[in-house]
N, C-alpha and C. Protein backbone atom coordinates (compact mmCIF):
# COMPACT_ATOMS: atom_id res chain seq x y z
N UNK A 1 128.62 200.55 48.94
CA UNK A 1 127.42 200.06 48.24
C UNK A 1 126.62 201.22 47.66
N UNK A 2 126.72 201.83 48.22
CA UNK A 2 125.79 203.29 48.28
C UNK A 2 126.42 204.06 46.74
N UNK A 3 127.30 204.51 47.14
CA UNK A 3 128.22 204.62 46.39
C UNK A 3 128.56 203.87 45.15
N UNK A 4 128.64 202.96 45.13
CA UNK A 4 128.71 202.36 43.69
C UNK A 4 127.48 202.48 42.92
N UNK A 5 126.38 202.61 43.39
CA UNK A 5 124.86 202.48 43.15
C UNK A 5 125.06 204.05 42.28
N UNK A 6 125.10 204.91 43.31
CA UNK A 6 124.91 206.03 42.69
C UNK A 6 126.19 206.22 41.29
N UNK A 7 127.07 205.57 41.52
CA UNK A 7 128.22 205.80 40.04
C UNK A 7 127.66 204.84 39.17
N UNK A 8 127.47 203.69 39.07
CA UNK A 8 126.95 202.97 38.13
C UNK A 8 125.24 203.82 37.59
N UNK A 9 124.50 204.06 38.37
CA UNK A 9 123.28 204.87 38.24
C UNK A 9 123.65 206.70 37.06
N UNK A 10 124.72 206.90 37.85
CA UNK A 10 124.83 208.31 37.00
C UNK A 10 125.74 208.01 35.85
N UNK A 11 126.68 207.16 35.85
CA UNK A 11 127.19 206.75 34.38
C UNK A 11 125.64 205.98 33.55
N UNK A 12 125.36 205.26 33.89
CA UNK A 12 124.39 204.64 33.15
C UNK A 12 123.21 206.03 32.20
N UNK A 13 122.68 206.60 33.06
CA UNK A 13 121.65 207.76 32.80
C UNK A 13 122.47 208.41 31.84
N UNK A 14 123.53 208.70 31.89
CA UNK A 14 123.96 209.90 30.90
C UNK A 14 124.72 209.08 30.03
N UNK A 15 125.04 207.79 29.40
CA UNK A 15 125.14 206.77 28.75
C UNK A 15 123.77 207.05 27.45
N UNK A 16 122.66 206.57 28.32
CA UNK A 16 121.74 206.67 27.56
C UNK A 16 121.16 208.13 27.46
N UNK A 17 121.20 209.27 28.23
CA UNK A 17 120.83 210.46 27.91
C UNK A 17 121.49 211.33 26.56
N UNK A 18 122.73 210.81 26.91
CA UNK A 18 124.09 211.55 25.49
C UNK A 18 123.85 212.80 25.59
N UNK A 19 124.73 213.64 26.78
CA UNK A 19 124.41 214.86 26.40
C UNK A 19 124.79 215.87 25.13
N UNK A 20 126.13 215.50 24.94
CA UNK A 20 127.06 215.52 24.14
C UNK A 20 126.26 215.16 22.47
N UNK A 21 125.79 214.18 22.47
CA UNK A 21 125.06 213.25 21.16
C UNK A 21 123.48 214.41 21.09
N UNK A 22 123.09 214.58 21.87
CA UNK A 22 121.94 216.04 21.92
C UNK A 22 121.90 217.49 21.14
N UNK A 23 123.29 217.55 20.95
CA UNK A 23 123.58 218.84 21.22
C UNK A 23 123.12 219.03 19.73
N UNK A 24 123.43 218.31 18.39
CA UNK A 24 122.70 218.50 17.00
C UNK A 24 121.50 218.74 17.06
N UNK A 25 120.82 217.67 17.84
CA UNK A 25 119.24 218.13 17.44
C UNK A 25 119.09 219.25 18.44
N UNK A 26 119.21 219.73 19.67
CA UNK A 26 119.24 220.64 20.16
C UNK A 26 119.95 221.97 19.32
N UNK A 27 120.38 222.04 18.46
CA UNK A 27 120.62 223.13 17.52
C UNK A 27 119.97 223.49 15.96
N UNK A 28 119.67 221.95 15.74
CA UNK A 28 119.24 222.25 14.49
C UNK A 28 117.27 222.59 15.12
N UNK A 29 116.70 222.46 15.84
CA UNK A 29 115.25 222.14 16.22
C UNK A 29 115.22 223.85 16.97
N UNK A 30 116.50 224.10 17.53
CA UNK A 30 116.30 225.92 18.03
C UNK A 30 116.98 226.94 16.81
N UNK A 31 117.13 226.02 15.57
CA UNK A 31 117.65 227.11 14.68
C UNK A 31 117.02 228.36 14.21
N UNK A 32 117.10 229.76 14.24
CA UNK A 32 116.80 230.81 14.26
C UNK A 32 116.84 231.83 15.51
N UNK A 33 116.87 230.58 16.48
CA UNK A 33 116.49 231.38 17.44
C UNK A 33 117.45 232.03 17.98
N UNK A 34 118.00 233.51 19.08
CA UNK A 34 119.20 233.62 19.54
C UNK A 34 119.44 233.06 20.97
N UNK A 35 120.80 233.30 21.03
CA UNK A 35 121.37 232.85 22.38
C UNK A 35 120.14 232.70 23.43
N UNK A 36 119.76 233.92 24.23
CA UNK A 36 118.95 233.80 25.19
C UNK A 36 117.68 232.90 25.15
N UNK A 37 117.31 232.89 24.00
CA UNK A 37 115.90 231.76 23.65
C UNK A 37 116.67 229.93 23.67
N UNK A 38 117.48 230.11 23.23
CA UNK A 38 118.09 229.07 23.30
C UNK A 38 118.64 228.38 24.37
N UNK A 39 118.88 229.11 25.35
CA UNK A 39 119.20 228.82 26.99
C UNK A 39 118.17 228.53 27.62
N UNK A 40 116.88 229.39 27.03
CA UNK A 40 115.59 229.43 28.43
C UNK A 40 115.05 227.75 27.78
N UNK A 41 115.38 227.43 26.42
CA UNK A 41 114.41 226.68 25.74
C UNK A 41 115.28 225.09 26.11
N UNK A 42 116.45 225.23 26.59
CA UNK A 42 117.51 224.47 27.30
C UNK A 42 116.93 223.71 28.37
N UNK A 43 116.47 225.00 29.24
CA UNK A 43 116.26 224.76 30.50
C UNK A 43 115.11 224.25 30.73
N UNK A 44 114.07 224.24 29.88
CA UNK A 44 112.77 224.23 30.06
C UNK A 44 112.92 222.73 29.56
N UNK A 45 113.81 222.42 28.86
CA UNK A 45 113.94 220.44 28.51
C UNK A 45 114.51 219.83 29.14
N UNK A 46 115.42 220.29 29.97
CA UNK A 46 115.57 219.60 31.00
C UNK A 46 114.61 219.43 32.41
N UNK A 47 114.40 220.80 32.06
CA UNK A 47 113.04 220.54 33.53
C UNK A 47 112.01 219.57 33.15
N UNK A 48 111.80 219.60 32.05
CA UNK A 48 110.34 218.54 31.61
C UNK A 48 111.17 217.07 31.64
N UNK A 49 112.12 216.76 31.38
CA UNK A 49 112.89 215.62 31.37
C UNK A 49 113.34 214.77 32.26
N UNK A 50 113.68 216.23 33.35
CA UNK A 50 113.69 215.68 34.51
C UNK A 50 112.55 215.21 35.56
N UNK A 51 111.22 216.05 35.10
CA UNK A 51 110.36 215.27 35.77
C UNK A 51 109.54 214.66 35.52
N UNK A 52 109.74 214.31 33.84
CA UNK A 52 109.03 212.47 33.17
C UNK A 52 109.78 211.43 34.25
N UNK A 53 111.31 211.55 33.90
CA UNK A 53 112.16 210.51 34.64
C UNK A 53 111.96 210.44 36.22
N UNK A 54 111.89 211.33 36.75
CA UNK A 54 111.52 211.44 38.11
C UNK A 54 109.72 210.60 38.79
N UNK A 55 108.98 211.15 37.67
CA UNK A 55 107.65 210.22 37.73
C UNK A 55 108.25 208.65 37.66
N UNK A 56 108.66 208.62 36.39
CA UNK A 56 108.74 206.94 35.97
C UNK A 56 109.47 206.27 37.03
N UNK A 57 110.21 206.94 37.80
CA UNK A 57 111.13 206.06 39.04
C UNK A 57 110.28 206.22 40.24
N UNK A 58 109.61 206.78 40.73
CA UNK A 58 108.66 206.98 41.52
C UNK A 58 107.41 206.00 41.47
N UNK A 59 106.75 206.06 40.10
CA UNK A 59 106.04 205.15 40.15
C UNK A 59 105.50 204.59 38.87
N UNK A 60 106.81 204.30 38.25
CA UNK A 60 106.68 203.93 36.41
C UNK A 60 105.90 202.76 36.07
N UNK A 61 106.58 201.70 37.13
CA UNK A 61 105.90 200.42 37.00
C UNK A 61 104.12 200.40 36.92
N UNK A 62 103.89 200.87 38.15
CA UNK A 62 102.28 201.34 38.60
C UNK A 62 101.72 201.16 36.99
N UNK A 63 102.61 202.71 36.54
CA UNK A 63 101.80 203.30 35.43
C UNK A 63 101.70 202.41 34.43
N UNK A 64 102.81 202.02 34.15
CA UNK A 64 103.19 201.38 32.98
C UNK A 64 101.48 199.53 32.97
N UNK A 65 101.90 199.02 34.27
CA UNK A 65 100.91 198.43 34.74
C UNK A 65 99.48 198.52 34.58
N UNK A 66 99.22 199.80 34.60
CA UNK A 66 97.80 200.30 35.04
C UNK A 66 97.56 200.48 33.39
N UNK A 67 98.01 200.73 32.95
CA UNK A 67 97.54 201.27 31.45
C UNK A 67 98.39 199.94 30.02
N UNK A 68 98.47 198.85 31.18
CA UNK A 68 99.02 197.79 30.45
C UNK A 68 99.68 197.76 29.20
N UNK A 69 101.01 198.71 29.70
CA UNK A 69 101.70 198.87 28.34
C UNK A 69 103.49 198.06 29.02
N UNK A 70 103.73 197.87 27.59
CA UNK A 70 105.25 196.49 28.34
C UNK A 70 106.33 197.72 27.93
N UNK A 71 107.72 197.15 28.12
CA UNK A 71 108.38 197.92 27.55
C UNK A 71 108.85 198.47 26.38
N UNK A 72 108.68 197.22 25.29
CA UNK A 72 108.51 197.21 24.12
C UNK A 72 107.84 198.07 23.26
N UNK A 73 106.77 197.62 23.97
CA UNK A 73 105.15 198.86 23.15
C UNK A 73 106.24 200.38 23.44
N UNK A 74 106.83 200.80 24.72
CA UNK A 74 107.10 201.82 24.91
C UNK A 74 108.70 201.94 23.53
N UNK A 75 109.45 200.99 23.52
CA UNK A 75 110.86 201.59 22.66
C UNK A 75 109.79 201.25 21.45
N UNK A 76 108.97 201.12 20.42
CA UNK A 76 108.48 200.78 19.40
C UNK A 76 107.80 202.35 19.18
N UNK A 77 107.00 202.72 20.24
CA UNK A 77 106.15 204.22 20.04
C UNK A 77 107.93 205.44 20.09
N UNK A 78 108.61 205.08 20.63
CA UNK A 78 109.54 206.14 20.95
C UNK A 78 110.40 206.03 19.65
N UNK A 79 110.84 205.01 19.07
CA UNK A 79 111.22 204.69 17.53
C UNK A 79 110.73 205.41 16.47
N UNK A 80 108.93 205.52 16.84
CA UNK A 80 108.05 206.09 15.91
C UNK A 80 108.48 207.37 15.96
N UNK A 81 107.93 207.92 17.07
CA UNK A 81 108.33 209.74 17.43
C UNK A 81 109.47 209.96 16.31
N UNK A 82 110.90 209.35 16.73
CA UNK A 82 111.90 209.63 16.92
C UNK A 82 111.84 209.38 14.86
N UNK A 83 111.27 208.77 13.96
CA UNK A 83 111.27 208.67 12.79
C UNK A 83 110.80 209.94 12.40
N UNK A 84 109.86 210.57 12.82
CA UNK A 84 109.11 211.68 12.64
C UNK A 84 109.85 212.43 12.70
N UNK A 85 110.69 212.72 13.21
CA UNK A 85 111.66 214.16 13.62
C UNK A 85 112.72 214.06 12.79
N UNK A 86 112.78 212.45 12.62
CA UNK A 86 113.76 212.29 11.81
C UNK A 86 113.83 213.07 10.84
N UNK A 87 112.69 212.58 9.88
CA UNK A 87 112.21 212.89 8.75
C UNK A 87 111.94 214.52 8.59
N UNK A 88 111.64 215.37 9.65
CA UNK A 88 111.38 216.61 9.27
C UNK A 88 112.72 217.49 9.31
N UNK A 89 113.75 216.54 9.97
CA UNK A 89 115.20 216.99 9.47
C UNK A 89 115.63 217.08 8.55
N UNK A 90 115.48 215.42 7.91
CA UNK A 90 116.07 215.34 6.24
C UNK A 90 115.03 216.08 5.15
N UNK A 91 114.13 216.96 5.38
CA UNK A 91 113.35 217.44 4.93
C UNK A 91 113.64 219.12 4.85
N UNK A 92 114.52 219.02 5.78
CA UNK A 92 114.79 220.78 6.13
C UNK A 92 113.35 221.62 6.83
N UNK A 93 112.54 220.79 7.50
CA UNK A 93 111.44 221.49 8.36
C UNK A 93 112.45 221.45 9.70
N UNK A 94 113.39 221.07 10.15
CA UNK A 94 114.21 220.69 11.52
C UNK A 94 113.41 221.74 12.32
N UNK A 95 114.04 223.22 11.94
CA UNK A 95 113.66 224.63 12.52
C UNK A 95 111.89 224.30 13.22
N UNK A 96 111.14 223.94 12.57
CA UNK A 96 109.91 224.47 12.45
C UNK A 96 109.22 222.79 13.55
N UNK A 97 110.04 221.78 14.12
CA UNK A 97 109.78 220.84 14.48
C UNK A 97 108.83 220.93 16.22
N UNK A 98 108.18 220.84 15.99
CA UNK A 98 106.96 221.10 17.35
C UNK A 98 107.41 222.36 17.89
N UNK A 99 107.20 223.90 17.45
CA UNK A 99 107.10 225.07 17.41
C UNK A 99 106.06 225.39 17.42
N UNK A 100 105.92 226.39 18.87
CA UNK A 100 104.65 227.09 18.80
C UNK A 100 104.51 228.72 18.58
N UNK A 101 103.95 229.63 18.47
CA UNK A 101 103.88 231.09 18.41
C UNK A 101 105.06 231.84 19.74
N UNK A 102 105.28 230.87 20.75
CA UNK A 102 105.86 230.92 21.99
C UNK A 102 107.21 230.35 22.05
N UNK A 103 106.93 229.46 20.89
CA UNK A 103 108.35 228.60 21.03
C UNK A 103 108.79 227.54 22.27
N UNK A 104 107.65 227.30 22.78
CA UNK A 104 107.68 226.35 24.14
C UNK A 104 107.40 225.15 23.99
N UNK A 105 106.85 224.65 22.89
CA UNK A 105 106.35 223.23 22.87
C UNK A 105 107.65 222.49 22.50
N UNK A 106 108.74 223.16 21.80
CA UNK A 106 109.97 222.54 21.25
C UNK A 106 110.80 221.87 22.00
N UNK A 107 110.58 222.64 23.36
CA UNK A 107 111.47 222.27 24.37
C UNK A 107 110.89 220.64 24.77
N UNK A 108 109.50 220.22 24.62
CA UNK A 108 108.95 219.69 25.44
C UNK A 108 109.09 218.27 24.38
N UNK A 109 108.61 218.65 23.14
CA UNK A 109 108.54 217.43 21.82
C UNK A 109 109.69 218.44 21.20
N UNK A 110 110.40 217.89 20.52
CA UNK A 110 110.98 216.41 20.52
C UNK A 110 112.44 216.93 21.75
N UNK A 111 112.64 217.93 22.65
CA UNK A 111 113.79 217.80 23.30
C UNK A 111 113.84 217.16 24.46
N UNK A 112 112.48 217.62 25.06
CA UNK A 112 112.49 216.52 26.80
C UNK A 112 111.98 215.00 26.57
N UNK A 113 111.02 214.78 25.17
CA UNK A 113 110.95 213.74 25.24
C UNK A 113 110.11 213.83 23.30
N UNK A 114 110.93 212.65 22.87
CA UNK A 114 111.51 211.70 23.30
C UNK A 114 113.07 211.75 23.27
N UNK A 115 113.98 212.69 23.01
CA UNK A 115 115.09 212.43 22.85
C UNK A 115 115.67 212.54 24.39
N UNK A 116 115.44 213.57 24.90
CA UNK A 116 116.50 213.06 26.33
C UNK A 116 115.60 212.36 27.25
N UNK A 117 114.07 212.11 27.33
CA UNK A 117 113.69 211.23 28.15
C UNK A 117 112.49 210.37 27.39
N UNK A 118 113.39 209.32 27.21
CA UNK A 118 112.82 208.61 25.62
C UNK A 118 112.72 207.26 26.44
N UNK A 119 112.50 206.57 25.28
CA UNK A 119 112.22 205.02 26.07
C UNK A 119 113.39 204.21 26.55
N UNK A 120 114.42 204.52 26.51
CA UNK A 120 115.52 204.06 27.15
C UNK A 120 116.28 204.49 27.94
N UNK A 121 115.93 206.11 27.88
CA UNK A 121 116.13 206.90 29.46
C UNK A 121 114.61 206.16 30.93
N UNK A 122 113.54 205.96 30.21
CA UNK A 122 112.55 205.61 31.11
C UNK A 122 112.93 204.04 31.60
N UNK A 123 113.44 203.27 30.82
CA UNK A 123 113.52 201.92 30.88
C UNK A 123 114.84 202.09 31.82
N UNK A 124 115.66 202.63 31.55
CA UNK A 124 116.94 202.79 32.65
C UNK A 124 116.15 203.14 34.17
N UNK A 125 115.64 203.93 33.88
CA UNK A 125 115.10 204.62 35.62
C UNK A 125 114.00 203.68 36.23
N UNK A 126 113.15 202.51 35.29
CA UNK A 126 112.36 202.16 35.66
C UNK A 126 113.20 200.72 36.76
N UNK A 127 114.37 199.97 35.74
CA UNK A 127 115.25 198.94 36.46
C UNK A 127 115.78 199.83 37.67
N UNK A 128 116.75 200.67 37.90
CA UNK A 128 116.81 201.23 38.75
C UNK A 128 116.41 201.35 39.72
N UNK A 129 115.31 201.89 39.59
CA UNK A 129 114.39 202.20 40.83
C UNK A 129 113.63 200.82 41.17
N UNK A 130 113.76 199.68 40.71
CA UNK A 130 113.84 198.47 41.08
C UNK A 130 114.78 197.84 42.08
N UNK A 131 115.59 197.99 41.66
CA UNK A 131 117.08 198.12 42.45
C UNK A 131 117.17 198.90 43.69
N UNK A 132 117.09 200.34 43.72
CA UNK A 132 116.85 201.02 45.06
C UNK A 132 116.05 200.63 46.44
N UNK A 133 116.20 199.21 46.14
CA UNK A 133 115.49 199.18 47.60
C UNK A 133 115.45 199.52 49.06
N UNK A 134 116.21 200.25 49.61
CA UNK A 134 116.49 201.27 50.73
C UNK A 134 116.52 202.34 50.15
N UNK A 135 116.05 203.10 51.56
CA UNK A 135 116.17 204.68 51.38
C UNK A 135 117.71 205.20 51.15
N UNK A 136 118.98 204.92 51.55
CA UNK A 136 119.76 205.41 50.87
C UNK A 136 120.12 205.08 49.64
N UNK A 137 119.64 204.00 49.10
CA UNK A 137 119.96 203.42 47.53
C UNK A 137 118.85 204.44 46.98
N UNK A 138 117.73 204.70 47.40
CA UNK A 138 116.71 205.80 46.42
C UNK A 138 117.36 207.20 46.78
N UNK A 139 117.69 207.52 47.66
CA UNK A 139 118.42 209.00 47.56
C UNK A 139 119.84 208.80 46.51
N UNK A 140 120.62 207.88 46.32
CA UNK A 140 121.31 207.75 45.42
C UNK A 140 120.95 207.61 44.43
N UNK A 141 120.19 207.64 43.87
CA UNK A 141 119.10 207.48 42.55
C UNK A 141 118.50 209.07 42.31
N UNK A 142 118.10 209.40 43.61
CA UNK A 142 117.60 210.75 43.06
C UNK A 142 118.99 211.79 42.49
N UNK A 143 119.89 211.12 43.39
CA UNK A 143 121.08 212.20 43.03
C UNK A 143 121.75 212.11 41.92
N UNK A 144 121.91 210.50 41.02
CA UNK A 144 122.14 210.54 40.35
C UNK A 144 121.24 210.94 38.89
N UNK A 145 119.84 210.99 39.10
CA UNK A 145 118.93 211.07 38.44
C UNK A 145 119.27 213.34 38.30
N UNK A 146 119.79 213.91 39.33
CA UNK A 146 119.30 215.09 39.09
C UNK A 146 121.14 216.03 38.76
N UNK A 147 122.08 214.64 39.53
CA UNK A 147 123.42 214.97 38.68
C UNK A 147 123.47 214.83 36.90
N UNK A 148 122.91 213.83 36.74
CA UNK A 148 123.09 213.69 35.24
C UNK A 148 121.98 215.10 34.50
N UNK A 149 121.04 215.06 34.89
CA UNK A 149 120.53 216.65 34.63
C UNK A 149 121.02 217.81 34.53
N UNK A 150 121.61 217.89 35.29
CA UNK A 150 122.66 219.27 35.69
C UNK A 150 124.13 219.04 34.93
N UNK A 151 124.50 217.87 34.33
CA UNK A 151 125.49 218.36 33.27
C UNK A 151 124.93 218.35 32.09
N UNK A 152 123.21 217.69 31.89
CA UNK A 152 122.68 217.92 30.62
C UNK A 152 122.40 219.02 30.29
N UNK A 153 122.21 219.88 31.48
CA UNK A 153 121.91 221.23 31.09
C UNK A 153 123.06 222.20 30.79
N UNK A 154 124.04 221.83 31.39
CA UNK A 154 125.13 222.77 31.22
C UNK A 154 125.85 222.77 29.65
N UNK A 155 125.87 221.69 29.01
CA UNK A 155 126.19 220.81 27.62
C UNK A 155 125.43 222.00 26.60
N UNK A 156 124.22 221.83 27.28
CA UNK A 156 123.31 222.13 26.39
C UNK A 156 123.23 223.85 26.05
N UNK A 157 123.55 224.29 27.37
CA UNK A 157 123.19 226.04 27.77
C UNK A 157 124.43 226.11 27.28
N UNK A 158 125.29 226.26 26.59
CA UNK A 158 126.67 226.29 26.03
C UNK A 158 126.92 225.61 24.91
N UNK A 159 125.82 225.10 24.19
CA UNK A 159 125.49 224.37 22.86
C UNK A 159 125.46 225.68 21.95
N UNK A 160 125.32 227.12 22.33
CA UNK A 160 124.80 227.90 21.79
C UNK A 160 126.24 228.45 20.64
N UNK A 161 127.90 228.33 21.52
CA UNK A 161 128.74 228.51 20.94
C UNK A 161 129.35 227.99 20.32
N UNK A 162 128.86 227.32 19.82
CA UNK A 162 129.05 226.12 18.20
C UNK A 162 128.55 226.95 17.02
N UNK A 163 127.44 227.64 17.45
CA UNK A 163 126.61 228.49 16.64
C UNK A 163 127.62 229.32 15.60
N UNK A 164 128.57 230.36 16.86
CA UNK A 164 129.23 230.83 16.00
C UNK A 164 130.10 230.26 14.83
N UNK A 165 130.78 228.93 15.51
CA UNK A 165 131.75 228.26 14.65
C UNK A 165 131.19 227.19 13.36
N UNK A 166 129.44 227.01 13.67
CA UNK A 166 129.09 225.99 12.61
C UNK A 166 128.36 226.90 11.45
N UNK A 167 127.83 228.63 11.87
CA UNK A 167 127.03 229.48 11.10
C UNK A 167 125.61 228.38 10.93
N UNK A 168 124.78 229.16 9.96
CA UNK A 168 123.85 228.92 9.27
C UNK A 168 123.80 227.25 8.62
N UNK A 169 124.66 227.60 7.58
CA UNK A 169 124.76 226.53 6.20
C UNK A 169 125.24 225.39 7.48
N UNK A 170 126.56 225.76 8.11
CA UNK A 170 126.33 224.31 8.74
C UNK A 170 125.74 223.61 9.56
N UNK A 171 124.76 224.03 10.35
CA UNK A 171 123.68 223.71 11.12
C UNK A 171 122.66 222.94 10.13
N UNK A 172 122.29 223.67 8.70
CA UNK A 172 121.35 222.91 8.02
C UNK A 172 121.70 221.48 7.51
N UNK A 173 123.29 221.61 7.24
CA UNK A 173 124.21 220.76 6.50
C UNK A 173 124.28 219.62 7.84
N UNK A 174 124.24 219.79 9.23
CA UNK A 174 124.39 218.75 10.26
C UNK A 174 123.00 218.09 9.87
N UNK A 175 121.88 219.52 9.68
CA UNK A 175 120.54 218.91 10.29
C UNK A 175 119.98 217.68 8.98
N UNK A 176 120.71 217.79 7.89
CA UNK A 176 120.76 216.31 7.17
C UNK A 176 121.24 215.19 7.52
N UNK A 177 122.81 215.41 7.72
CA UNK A 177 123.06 214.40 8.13
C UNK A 177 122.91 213.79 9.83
N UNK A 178 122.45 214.41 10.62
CA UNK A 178 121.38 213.83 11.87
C UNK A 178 120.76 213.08 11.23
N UNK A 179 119.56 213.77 10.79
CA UNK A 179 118.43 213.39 10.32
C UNK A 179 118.63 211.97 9.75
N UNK A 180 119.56 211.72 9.06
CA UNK A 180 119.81 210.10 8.49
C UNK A 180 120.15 209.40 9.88
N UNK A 181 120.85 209.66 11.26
CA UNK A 181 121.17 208.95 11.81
C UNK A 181 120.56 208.90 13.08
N UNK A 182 119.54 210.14 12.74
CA UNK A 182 117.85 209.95 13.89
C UNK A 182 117.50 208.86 13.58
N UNK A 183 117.05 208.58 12.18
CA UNK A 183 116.06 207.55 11.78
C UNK A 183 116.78 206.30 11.92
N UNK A 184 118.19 206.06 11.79
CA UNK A 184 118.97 204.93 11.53
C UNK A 184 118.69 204.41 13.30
N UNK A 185 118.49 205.42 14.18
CA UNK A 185 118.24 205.01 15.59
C UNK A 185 116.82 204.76 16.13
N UNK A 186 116.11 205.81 15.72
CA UNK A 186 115.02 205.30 15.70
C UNK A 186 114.48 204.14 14.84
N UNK A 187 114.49 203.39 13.78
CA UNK A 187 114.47 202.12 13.70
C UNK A 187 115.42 201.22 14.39
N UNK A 188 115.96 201.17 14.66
CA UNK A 188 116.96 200.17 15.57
C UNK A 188 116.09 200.37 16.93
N UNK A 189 115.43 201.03 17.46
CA UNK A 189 114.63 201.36 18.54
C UNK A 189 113.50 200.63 18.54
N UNK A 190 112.77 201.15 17.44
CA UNK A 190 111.73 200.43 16.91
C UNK A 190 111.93 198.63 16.88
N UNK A 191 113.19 198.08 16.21
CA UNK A 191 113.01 196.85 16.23
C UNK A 191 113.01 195.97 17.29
N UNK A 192 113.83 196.82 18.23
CA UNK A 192 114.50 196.13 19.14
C UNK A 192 113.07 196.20 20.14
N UNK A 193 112.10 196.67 20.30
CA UNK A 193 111.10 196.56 20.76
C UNK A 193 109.99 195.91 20.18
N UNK A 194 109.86 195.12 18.87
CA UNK A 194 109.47 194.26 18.26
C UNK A 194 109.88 193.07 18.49
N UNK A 195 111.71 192.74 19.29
CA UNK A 195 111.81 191.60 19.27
C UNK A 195 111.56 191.49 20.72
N UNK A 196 111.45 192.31 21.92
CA UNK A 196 110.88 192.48 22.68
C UNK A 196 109.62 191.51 22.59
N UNK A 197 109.20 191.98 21.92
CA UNK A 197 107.67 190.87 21.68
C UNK A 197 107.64 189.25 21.22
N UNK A 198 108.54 189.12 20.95
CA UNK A 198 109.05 187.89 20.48
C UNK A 198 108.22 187.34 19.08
N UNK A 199 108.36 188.85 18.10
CA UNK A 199 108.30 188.12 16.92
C UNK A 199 108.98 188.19 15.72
């Protein structure tokens, strides 16, 4: 039981996490930067990612409750984000996308959230942790919650050697065509949290 919990739990999370499906905007959003910035800026999105998701399973409902927001409202705002980034892809701003003098905010918008802990990474952890009702079903949750982390990071900290093989031109040349199929997801995000609402 235990066991199945935690395999259905860690396939599911990295289903909707895509580490693999990351790895574009995770290149085109650190473009300029080298290897080593690109690892620390890795790590620093998964750490923030991991502990949005870690809150929301802990005590998402509460929140979500307390500040009377449904799930919908949440995939409709994460649609939005996720248009925005879109757009500064097909625009060729990708590079320059929530960049600070530090280069730290990038990690945080748009890599820890909303793309790897977005409204359907939160909505996964929130059923979940519904589900966990014993303490070994929630330690199987945490494990699968911090396994799927730990190959997001590894995906990602090794995203860097594409670099050599895609250069420059093709990183900009991906960061278009992403960019069409950010937005093609982020509206499909967006709607699907409109019909959420039932209208």
């Amino acid at each position: 039981m235990v066991t199945k919990f935690f395999v259905e739990a860690l396939v599911t999370l990295l289903v909707i996490i895509d580490p693999i499906g990351n790895i574009p905007t995770f290149l085109v959003v650190t473009r300029g930067r080298d290897q080593r910035a690109r690892r620390r800026l890795a790590t620093e999105a998964v750490l923030v990612a991991a502990a949005v998701l870690a809150v929301f399973a802990l005590a998402g409902s509460q929140i979500l409750d307390y500040l009377g927001i449904s799930i919908p409202a949440l995939e409709v705002s994460g649609g939005l984000l996720l248009l925005i980034v879109a757009l500064e892809l097909l625009t060729g701003r990708g590079g320059s996308i929530g960049t600070t003098e530090e280069g730290i905010s990038v990690a945080v918008v748009p890599l820890a959230t909303p793309l790897i802990a977005g409204p359907g990474a939160i909505a996964a952890v929130l059923v979940l942790a519904k589900r966990a009702a014993t303490a070994p079903l929630s330690v199987a949750l945490a494990g699968a919650l911090v396994g799927s982390m730990v190959i997001l990071w590894v995906v990602l900290h090794y995203a860097s050697a594409l670099v050599r093989i895609l250069k420059e031109s093709g990183i900009a040349l991906l960061s278009r065509v992403f960019g069409l199929l950010l937005a093609a997801i982020a509206v499909q995000l967006a709607a699907e949290g409109i019909r959420g609402f039932g209208l």
